[in-house]
N, C-alpha and C. Protein backbone atom coordinates (compact mmCIF):
# COMPACT_ATOMS: atom_id res chain seq x y z
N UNK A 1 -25.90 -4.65 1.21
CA UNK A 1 -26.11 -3.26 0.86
C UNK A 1 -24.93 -2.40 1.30
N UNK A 2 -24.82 -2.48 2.57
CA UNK A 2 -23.29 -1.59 3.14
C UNK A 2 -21.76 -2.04 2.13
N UNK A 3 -21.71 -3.74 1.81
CA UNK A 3 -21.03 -4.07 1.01
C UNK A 3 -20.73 -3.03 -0.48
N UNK A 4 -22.08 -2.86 -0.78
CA UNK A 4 -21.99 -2.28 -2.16
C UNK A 4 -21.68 -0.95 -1.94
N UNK A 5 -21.98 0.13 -0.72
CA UNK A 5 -21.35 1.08 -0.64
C UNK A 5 -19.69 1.22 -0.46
N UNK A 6 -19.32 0.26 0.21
CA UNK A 6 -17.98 0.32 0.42
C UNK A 6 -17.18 0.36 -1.01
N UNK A 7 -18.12 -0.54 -1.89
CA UNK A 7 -17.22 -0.94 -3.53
C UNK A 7 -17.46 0.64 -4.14
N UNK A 8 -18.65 1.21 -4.15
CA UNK A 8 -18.73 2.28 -4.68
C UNK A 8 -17.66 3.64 -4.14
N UNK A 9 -17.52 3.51 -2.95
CA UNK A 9 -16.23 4.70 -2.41
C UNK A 9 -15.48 4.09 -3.15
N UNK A 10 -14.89 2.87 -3.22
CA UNK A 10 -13.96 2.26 -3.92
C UNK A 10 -13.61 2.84 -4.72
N UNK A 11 -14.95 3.06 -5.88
CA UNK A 11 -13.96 3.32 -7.25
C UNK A 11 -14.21 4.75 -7.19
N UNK A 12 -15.24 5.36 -6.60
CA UNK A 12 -14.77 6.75 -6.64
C UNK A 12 -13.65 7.24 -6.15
N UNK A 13 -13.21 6.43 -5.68
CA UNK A 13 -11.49 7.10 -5.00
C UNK A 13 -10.63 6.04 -5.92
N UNK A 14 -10.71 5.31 -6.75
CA UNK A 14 -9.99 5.16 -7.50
C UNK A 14 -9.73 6.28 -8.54
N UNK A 15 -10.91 6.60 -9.15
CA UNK A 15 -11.39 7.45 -10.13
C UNK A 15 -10.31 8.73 -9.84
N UNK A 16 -10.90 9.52 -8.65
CA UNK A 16 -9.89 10.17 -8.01
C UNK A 16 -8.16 10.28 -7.97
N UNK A 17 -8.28 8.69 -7.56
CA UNK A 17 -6.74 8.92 -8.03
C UNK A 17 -6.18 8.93 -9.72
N UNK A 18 -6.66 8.39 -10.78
CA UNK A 18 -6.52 8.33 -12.02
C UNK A 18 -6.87 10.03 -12.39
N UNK A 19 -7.64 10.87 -11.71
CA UNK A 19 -7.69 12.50 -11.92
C UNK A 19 -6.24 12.71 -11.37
N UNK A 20 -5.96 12.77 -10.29
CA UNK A 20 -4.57 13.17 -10.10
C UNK A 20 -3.70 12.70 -10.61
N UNK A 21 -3.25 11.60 -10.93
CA UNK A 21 -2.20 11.36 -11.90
C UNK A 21 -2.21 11.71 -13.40
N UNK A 22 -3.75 12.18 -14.11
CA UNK A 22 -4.18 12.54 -15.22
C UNK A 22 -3.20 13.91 -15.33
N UNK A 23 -3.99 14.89 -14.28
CA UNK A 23 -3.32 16.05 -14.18
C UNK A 23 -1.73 16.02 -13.69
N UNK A 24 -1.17 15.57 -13.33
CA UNK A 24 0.13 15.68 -12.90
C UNK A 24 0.88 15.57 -14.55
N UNK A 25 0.58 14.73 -15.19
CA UNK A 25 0.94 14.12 -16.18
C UNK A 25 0.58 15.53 -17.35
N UNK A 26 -0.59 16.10 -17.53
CA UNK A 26 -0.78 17.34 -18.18
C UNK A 26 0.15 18.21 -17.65
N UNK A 27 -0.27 18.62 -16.39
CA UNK A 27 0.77 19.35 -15.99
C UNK A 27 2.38 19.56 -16.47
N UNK A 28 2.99 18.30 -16.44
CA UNK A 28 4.20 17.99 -17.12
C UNK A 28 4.45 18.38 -18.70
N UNK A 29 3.36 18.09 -19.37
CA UNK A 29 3.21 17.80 -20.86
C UNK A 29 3.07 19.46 -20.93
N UNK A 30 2.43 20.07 -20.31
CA UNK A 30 2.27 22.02 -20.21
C UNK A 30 3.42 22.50 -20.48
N UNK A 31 4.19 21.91 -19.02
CA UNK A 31 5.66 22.61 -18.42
C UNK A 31 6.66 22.48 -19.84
N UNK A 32 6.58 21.51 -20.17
CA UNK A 32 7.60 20.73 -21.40
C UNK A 32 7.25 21.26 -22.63
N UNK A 33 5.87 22.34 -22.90
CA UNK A 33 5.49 22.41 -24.03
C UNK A 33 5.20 21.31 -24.86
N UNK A 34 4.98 20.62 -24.50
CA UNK A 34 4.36 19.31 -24.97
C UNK A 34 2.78 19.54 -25.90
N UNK A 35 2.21 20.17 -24.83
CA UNK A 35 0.38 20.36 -25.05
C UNK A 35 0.49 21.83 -24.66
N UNK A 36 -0.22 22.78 -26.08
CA UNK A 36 0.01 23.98 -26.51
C UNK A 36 -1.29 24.49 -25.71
N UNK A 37 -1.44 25.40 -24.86
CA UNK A 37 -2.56 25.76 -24.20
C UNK A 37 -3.16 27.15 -24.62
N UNK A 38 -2.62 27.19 -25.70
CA UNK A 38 -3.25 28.26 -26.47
C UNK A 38 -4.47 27.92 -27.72
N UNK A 39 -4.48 26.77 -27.08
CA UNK A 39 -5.91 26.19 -27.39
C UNK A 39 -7.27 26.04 -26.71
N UNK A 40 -8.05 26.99 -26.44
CA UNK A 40 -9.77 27.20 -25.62
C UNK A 40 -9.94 25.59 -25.03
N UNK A 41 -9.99 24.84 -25.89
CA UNK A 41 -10.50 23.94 -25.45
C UNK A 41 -9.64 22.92 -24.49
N UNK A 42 -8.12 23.32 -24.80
CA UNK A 42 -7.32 22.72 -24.02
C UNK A 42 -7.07 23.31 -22.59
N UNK A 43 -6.65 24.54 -22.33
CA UNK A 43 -7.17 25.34 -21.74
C UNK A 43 -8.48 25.18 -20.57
N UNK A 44 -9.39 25.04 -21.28
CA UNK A 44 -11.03 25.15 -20.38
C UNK A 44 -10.91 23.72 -19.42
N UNK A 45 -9.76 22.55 -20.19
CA UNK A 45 -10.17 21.31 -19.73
C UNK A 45 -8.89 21.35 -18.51
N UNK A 46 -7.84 21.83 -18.76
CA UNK A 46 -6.54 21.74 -17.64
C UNK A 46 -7.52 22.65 -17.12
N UNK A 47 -8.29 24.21 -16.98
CA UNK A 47 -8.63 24.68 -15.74
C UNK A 47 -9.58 24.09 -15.21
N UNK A 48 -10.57 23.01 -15.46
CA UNK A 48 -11.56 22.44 -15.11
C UNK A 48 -11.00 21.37 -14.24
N UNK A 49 -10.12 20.96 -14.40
CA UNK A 49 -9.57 19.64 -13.93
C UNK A 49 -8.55 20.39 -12.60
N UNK A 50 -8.09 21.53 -12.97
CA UNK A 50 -7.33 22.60 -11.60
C UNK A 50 -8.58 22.84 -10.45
N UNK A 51 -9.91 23.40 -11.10
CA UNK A 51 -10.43 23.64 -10.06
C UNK A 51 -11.50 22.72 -9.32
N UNK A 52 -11.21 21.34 -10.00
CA UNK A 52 -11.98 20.31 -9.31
C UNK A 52 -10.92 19.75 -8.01
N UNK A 53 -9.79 19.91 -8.55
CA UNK A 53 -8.59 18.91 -7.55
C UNK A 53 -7.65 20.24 -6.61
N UNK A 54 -8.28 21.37 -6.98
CA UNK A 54 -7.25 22.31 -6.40
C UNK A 54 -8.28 22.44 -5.09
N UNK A 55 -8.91 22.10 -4.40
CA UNK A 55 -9.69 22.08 -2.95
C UNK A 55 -9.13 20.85 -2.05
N UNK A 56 -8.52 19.85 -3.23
CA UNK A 56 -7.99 18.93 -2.35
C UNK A 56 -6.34 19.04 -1.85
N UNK A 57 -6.18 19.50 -3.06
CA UNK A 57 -4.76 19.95 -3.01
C UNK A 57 -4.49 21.16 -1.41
N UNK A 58 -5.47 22.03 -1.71
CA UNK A 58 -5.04 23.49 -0.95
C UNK A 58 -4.48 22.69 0.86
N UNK A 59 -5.61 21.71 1.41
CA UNK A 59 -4.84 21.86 2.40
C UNK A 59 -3.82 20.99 2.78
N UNK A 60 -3.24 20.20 2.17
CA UNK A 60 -2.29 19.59 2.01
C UNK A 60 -0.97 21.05 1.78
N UNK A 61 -0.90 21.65 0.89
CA UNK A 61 -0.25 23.09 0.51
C UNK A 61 -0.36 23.34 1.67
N UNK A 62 -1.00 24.22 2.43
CA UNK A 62 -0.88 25.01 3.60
C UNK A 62 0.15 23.76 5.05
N UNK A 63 -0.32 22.58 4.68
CA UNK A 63 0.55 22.21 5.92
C UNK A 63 2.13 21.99 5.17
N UNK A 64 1.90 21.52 4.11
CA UNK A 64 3.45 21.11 3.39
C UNK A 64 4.35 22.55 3.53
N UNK A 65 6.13 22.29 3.53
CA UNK A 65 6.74 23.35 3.45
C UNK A 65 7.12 23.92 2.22
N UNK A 66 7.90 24.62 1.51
CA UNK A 66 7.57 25.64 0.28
C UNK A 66 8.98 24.48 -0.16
N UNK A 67 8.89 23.81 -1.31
CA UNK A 67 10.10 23.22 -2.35
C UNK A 67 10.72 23.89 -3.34
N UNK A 68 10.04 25.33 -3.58
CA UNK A 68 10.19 25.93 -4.27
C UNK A 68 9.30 25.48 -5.61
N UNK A 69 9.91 25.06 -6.60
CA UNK A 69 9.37 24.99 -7.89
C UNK A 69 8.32 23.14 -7.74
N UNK A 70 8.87 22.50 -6.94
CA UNK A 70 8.28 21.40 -6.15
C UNK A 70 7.10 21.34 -5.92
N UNK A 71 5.99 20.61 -6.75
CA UNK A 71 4.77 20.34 -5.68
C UNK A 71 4.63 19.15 -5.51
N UNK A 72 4.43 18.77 -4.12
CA UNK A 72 4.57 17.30 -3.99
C UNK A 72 3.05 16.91 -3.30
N UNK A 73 2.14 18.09 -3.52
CA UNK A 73 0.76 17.81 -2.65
C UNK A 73 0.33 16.60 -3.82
N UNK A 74 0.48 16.44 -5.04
CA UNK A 74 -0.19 15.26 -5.60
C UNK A 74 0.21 14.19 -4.78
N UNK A 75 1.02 13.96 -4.60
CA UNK A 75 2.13 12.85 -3.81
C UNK A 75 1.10 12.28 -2.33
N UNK A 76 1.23 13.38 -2.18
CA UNK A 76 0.58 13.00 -0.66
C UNK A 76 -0.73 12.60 -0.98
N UNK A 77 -1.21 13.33 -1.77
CA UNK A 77 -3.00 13.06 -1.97
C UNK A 77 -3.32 11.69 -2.29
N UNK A 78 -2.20 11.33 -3.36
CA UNK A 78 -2.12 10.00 -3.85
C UNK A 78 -2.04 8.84 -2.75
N UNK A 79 -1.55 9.12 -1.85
CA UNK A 79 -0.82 8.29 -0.33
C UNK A 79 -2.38 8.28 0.46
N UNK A 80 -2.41 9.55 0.46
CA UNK A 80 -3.78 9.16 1.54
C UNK A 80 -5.15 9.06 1.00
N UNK A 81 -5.24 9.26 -0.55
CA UNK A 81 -6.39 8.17 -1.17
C UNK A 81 -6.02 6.49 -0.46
N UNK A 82 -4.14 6.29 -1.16
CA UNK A 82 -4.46 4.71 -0.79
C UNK A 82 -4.63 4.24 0.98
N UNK A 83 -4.22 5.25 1.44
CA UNK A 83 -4.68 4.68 2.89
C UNK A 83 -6.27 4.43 3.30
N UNK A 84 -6.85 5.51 2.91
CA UNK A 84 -8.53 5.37 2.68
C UNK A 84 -8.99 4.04 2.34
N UNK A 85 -8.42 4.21 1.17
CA UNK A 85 -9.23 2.69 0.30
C UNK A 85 -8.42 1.74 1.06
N UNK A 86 -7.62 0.82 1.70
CA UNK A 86 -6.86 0.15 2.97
C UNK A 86 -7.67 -0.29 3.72
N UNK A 87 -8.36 1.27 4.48
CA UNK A 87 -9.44 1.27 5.40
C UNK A 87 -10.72 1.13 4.93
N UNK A 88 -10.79 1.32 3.77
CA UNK A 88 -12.46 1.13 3.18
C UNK A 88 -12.33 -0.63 2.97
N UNK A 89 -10.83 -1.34 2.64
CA UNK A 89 -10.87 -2.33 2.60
C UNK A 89 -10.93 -3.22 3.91
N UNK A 90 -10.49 -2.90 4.75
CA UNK A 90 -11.13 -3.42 5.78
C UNK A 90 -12.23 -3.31 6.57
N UNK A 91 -12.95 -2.43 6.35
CA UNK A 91 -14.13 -2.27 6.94
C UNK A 91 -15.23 -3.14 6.31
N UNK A 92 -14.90 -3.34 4.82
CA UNK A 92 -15.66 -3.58 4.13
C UNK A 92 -15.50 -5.82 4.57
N UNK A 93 -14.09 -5.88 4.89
CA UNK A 93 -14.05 -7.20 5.15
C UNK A 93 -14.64 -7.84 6.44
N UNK A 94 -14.42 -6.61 7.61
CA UNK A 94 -15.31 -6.73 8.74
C UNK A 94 -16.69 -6.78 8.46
N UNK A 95 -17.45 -5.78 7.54
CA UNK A 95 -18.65 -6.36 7.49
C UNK A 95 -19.33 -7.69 6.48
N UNK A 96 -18.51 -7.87 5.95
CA UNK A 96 -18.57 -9.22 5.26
C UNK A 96 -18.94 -10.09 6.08
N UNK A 97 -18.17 -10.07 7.12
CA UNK A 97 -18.16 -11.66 7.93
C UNK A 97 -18.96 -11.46 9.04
């Protein structure tokens, strides 16, 4: 049973990370004019996806220093999802055995 919780953080923090690289990647496609956001529906979905990941982002921001045009809080978020899941992987191997 504890096994199957450990798999389930698993992929929710996989999931997690495939949102942040989703958005980083929009983000880009925005900046570049790539994906025209003068579309409602395009629009509703980049701010939906800002204000699900922008709580994780914020305090990462407040400790990081200013890069200027630079945000590198995905970066980090990305780093310490995989350290999590590391530790979810070993915990999960300790209780295995």
């Amino acid at each position: 049973m504890l096994l199957a919780l450990f798999n389930i953080a698993d992929l929710l923090l996989r999931v997690l990370s495939w949102l942040v690289i989703g958005q980083v990647v929009l983000s880009w496609l925005v900046a570049f004019n790539v994906i025209n956001t003068s579309s409602e529906g395009v629009r509703r979905f980049l701010q939906g996806l800002e204000r699900f990941l922008d709580p994780l982002y914020r305090p990462i921001r407040k400790i990081m220093p200013d890069f200027g045009g630079l945000d590198l809080s995905p970066v980090v978020l990305l780093i310490a999802i995989s350290i999590i899941r590391m530790l979810l992987a070993g915990l999960a191997s300790d209780v295995a055995v």
